[in-house]
Protein backbone atom coordinates (compact mmCIF):
# COMPACT_ATOMS: atom_id res chain seq x y z
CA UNK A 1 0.00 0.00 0.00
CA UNK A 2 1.47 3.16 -1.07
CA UNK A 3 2.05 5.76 1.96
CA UNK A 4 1.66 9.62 1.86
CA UNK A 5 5.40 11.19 0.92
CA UNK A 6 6.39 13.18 4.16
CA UNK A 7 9.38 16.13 4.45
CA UNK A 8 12.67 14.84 4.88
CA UNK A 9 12.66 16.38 8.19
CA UNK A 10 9.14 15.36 9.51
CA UNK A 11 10.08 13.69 12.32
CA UNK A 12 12.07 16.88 13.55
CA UNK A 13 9.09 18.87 12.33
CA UNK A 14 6.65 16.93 14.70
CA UNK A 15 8.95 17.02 17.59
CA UNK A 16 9.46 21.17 17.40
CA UNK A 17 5.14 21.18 16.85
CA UNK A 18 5.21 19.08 20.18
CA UNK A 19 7.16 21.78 22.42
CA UNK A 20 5.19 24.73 20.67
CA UNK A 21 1.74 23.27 21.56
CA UNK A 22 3.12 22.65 25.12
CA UNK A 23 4.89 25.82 25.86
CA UNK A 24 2.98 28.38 27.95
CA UNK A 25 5.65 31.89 27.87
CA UNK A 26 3.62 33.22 31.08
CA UNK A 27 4.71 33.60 34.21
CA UNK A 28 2.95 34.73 37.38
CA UNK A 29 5.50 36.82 38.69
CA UNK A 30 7.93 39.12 37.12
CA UNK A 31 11.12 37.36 36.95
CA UNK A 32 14.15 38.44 38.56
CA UNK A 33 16.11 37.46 35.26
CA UNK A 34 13.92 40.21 33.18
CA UNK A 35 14.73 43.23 35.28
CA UNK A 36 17.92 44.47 33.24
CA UNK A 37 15.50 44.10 30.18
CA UNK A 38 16.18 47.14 28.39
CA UNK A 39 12.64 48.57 27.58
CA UNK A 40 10.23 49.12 30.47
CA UNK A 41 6.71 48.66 28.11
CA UNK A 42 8.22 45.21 27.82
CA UNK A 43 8.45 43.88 31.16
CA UNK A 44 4.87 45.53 31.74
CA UNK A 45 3.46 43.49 28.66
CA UNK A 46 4.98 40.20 29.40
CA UNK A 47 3.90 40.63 33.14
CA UNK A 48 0.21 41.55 32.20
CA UNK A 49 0.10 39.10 29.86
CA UNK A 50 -0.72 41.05 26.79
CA UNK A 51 1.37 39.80 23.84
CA UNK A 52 2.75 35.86 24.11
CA UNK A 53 5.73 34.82 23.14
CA UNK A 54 5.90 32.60 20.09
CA UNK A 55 8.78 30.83 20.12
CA UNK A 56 9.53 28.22 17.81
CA UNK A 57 10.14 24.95 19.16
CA UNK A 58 13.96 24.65 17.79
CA UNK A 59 13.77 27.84 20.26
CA UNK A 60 12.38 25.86 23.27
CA UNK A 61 14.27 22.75 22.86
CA UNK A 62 17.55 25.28 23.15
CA UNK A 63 16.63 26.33 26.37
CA UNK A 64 16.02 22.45 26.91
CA UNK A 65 19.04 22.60 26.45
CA UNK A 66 20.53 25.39 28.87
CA UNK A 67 18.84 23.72 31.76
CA UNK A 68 19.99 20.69 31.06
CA UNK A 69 23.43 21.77 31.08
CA UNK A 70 22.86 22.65 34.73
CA UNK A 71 22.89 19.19 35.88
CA UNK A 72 26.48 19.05 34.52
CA UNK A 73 28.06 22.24 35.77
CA UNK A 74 26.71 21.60 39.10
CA UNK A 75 28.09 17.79 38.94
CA UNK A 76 31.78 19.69 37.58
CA UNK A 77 31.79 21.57 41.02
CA UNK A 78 31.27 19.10 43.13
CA UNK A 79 34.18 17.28 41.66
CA UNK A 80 36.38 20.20 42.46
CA UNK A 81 35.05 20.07 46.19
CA UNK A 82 32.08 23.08 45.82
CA UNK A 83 29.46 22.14 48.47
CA UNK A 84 26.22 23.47 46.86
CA UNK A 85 22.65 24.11 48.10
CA UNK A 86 20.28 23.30 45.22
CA UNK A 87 17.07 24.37 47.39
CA UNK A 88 16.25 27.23 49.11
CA UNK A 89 17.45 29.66 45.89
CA UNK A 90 14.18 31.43 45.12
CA UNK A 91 13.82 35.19 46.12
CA UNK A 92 10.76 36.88 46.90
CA UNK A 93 10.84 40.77 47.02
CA UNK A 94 7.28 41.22 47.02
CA UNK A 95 5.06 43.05 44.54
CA UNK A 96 5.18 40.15 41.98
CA UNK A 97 9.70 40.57 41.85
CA UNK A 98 10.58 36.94 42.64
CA UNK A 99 12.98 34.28 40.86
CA UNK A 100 14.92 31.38 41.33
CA UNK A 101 18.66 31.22 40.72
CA UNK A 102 20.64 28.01 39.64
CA UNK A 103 21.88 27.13 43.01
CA UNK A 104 23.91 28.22 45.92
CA UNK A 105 27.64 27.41 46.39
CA UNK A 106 28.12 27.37 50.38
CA UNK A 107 31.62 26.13 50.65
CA UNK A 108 34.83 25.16 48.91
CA UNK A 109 34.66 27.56 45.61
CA UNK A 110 38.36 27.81 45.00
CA UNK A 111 39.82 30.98 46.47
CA UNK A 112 36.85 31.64 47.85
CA UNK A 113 36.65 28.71 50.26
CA UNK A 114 34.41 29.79 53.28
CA UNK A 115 32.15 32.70 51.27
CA UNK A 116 28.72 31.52 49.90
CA UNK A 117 28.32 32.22 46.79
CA UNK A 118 25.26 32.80 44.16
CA UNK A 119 25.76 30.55 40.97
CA UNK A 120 24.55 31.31 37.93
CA UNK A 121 24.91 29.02 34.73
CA UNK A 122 24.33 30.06 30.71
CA UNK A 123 25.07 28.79 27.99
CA UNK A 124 26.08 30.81 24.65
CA UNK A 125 26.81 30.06 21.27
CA UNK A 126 30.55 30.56 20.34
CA UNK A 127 30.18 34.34 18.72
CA UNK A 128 27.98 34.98 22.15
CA UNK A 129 30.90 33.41 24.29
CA UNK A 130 33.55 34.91 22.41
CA UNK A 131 32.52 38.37 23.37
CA UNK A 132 31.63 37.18 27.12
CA UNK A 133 35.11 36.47 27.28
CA UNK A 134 36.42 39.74 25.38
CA UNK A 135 34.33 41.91 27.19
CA UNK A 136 32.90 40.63 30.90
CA UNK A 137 29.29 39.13 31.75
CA UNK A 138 28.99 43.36 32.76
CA UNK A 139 29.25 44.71 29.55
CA UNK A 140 28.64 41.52 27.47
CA UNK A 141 25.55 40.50 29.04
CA UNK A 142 24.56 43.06 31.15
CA UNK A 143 21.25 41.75 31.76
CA UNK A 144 22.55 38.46 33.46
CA UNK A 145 24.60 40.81 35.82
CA UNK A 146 21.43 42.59 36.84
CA UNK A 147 19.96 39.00 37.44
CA UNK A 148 22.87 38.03 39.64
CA UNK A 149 23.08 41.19 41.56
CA UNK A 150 19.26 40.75 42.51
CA UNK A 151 19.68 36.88 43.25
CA UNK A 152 22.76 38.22 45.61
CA UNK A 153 20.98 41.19 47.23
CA UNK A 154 17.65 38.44 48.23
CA UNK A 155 19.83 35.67 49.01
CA UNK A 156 22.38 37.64 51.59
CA UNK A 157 24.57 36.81 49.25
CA UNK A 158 28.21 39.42 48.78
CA UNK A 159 29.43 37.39 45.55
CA UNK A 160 28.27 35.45 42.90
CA UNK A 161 29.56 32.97 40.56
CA UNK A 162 28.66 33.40 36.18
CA UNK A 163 29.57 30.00 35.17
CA UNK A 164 29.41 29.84 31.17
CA UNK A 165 29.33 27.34 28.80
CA UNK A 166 30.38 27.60 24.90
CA UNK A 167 27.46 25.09 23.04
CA UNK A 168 29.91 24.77 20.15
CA UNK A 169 33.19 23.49 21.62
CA UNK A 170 32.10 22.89 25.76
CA UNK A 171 34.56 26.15 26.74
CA UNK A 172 34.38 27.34 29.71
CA UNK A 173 34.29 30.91 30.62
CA UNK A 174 33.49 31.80 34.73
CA UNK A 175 33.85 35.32 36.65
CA UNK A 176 33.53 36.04 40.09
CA UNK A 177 30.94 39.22 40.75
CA UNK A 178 30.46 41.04 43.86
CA UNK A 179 27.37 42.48 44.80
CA UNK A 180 26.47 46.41 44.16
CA UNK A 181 23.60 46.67 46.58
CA UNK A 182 22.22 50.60 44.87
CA UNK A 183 22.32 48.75 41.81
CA UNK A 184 20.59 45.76 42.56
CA UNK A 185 17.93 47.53 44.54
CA UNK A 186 17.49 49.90 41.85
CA UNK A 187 16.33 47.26 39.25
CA UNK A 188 14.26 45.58 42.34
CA UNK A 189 12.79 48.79 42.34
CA UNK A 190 12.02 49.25 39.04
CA UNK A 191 10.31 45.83 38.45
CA UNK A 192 8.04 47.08 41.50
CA UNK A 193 7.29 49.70 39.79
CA UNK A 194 6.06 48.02 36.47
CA UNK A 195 4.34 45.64 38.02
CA UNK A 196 2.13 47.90 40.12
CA UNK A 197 1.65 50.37 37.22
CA UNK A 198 -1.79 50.55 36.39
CA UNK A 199 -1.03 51.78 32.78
CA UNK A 200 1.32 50.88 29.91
CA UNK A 201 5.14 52.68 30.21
CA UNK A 202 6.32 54.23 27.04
CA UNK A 203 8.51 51.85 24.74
CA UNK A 204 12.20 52.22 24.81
CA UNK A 205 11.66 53.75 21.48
CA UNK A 206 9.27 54.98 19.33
CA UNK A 207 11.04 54.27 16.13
CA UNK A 208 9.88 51.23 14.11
CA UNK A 209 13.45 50.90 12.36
CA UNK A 210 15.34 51.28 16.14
CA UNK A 211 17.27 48.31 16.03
CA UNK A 212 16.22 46.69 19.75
CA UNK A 213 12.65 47.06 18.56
CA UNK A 214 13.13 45.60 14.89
CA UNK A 215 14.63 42.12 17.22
CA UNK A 216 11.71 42.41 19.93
CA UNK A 217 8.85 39.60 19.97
CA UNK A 218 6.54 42.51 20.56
CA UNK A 219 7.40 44.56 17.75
CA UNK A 220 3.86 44.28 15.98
CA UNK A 221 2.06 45.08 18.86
CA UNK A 222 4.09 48.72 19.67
CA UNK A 223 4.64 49.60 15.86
CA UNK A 224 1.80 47.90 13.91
CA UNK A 225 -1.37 46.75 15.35
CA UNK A 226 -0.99 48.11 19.04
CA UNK A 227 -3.55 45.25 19.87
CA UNK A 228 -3.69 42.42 22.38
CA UNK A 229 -4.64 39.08 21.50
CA UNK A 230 -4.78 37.61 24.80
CA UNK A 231 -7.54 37.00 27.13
CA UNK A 232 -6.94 37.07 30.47
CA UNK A 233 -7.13 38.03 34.10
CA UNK A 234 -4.12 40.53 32.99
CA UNK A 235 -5.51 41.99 30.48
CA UNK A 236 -8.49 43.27 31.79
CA UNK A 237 -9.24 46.81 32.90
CA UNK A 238 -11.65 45.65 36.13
CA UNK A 239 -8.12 43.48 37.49
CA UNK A 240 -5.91 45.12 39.57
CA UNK A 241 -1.98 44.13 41.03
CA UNK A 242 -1.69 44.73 44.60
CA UNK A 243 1.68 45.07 46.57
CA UNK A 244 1.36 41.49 48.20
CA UNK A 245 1.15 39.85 44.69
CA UNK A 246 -2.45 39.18 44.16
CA UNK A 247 -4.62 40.81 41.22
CA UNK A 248 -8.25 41.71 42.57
CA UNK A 249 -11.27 42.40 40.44
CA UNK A 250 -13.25 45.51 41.03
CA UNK A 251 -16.21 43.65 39.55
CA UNK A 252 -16.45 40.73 42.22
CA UNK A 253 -15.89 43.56 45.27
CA UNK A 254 -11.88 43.10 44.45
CA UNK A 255 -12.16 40.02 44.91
CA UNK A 256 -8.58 37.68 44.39
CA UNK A 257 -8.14 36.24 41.72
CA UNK A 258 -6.40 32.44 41.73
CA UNK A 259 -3.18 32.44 39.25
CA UNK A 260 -5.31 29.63 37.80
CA UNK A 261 -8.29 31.28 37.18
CA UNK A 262 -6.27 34.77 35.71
CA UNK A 263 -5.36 32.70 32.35
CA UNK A 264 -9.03 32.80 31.32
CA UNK A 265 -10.71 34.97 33.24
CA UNK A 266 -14.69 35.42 33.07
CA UNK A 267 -17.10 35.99 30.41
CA UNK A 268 -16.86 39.86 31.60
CA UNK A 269 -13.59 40.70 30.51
CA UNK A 270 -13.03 44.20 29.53
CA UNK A 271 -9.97 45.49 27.16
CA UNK A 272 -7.97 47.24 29.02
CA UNK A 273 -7.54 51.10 27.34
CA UNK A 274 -3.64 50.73 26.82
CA UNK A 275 -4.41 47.24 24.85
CA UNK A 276 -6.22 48.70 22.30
CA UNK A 277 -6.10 51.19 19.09
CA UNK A 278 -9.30 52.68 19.83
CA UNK A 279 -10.51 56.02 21.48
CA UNK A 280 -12.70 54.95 24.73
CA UNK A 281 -15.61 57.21 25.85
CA UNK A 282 -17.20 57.20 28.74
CA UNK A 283 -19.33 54.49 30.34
CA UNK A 284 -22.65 54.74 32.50
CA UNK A 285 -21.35 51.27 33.69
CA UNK A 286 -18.09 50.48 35.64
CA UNK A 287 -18.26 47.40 34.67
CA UNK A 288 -18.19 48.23 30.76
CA UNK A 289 -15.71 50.16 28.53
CA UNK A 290 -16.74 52.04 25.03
CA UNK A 291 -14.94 51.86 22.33
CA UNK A 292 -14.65 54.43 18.93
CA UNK A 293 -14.29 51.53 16.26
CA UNK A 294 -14.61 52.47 12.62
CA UNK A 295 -16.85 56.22 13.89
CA UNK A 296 -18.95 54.12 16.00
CA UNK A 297 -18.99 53.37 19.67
CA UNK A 298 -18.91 49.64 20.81
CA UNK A 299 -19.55 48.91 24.51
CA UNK A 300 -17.16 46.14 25.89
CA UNK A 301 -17.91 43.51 28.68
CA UNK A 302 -20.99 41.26 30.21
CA UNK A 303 -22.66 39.79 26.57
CA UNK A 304 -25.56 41.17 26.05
CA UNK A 305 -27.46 43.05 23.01
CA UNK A 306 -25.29 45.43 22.22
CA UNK A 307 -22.51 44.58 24.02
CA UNK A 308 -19.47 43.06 23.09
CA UNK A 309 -17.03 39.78 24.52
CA UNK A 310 -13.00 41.37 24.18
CA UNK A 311 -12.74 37.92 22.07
CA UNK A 312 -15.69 39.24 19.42
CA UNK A 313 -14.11 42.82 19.66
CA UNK A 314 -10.75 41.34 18.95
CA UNK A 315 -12.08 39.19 16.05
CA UNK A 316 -14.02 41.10 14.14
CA UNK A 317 -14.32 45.21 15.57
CA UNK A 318 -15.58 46.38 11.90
CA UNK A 319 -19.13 44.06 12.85
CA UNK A 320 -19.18 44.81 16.31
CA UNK A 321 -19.31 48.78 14.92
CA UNK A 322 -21.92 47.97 12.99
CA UNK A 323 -23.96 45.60 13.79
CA UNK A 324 -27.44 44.36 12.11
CA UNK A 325 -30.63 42.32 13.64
CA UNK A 326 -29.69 39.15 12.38
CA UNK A 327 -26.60 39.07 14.32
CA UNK A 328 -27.88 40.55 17.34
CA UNK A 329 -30.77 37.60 17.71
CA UNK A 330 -28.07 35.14 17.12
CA UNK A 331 -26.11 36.84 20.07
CA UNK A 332 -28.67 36.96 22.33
CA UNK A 333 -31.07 33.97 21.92
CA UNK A 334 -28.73 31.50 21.20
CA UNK A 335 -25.55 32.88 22.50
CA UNK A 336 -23.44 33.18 19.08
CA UNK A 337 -20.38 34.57 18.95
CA UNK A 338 -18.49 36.99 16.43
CA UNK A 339 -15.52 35.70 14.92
CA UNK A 340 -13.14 35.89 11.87
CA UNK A 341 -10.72 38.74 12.58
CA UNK A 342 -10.39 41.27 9.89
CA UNK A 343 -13.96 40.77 8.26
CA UNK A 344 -16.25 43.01 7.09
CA UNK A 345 -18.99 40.93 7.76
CA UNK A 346 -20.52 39.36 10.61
CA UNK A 347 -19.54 35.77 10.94
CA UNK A 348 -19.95 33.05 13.84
């Protein structure tokens, strides 16, 4: 029996499908690694959950790949008599700021026998090592410095270790950094600051052809469509971050939300203003937003005749502007939904 030609490389293709139908890209808190991240609007988007990141899954299986390699370093300095504490390295600074560094050294790092010490383990490629080791991890990769000085600053921690790996030809590159305590708090700070923002920080730049934006995952969102896709908890005007690392929802008498429950939220989501293209007016309900789409306002939240799901609003604004009797019975009686983004006409 004859059998359907595949790609030469269909089994690989399968295998990178697999990771990119598993991956997630949220995270509940905002991670300690992201706070040297150069542009402030995107630490506020990943943490709100506005844009995901679509990595391919040659992409995920790489950083497979990088934690993996963990296993091995750690195994290295034992061998060289490092006593290391693989628990207890997560840091909490409150106001969603947390991580988890790669482990603790506590004794026996050599020349720096008796001092615990934060370690922190990348890997690079060999143009990415080659600078490392040209340059420093603070200049090269300043934002894994900024990691290590806030793993060092919530740890009690004076030095740290930046223990990296060359993919191409196993190199090994390590530095010993001491900790800047303004600097480190300073970054803490900042990632406070994000995260309790209410409203959307101004991109690092406004200029489509600046060269950090052209590389950034979210580059469609700040220079093209400046529209979310994502449903959630996060995105919603009614949710709210709170200082102890909760969201509450004004709707439910601020009620708080479960991280669970935040990646789908409730039928009454409501766009928040900075998530959208769109003018909003004002509202005789606080539980509702209006929208200026295509001259004509569109009020956003509960379902009902008239009134808009942020999925139908995301899918198809033009109908939801301009809406017709057909498609308002098919709302309302049997609980239809607007879809096909992009179309003129209504379609469920």
């Amino acid at each position: 029996m004859a059998t359907m030609p595949v790609s030469k490389n269909y089994i690989a293709e399968q295998i990178d499908i697999a990771h990119e139908k598993k991956a997630d890209g949220f995270r509940e808190h905002l991670g300690v690694s992201l706070l040297g991240h150069s542009c402030d609007r995107y630490l506020w988007l990943s943490f709100r959950w506005a844009i995901a990141s679509a990595f391919t899954g040659r992409m995920l299986r790489l950083f497979r790949r990088g934690h993996l390699e963990e296993e091995t370093v750690i195994a290295d300095l034992k061998l060289i008599g490092c006593a290391l504490n693989e628990r207890q390295t997560r840091v909490d600074f409150g106001a969603f700021v947390s991580g988890s560094c790669d482990g603790i050294i506590t004794s026996g790092l050599p020349g720096y026998e008796k001092h615990k010490v934060v370690l922190e383990i990348k890997t690079h490629s060999k143009k990415s090592f080659d600078e490392l080791c040209k340059k420093g991890v603070a200049l090269a990769k300043e934002q894994h410095y900024i990691q290590m000085q806030g793993y060092m600053l919530g740890l009690g921690a004076e030095l740290a270790l930046y223990y990296a790996v060359c993919k191409d030809d196993d190199r090994i590159h390590t530095e010993i950094i001491h900790l800047d305590r303004q600097l480190a708090e300073k970054y803490v700070n900042r990632g406070k600051k994000i995260a309790m923002s209410d409203y959307m920080p101004e991109p690092l730049s406004a200029d489509p052809s600046w060269y950090q934006c052209k590389m950034c995952s979210f580059y469609d969102f700040c220079h093209e469509t400046k529209l979310t896709q994502q449903i959630n908890c996060r995105t919603c005007v009614l949710s709210t971050a709170n200082a102890d690392s909760t969201f509450t929802c004004s709707k439910y008498d601020n009620y708080k939300i479960e991280p669970e429950y935040q990646r789908t939220g409730c039928e009454g989501h409501v766009l928040h203003p900075d998530l959208v293209p769109w003018e909003r007016m004002e509202s005789d309900s606080l539980h509702e937003a209006v929208y200026i789409i295509d001259g004509q306002p569109v009020r956003n939240g509960e379902p009902d005749e008239r009134v808009y799901r942020s999925s139908e609003i995301i899918a198809n604004p033009v109908a939801c502007a301009h809406p017709d009797e057909t498609t308002e019975a098919l709302r309302v009686v049997f609980d239809a939904k607007l879809v096909n983004c992009g179309s003129q006409e209504p379609k469920f």
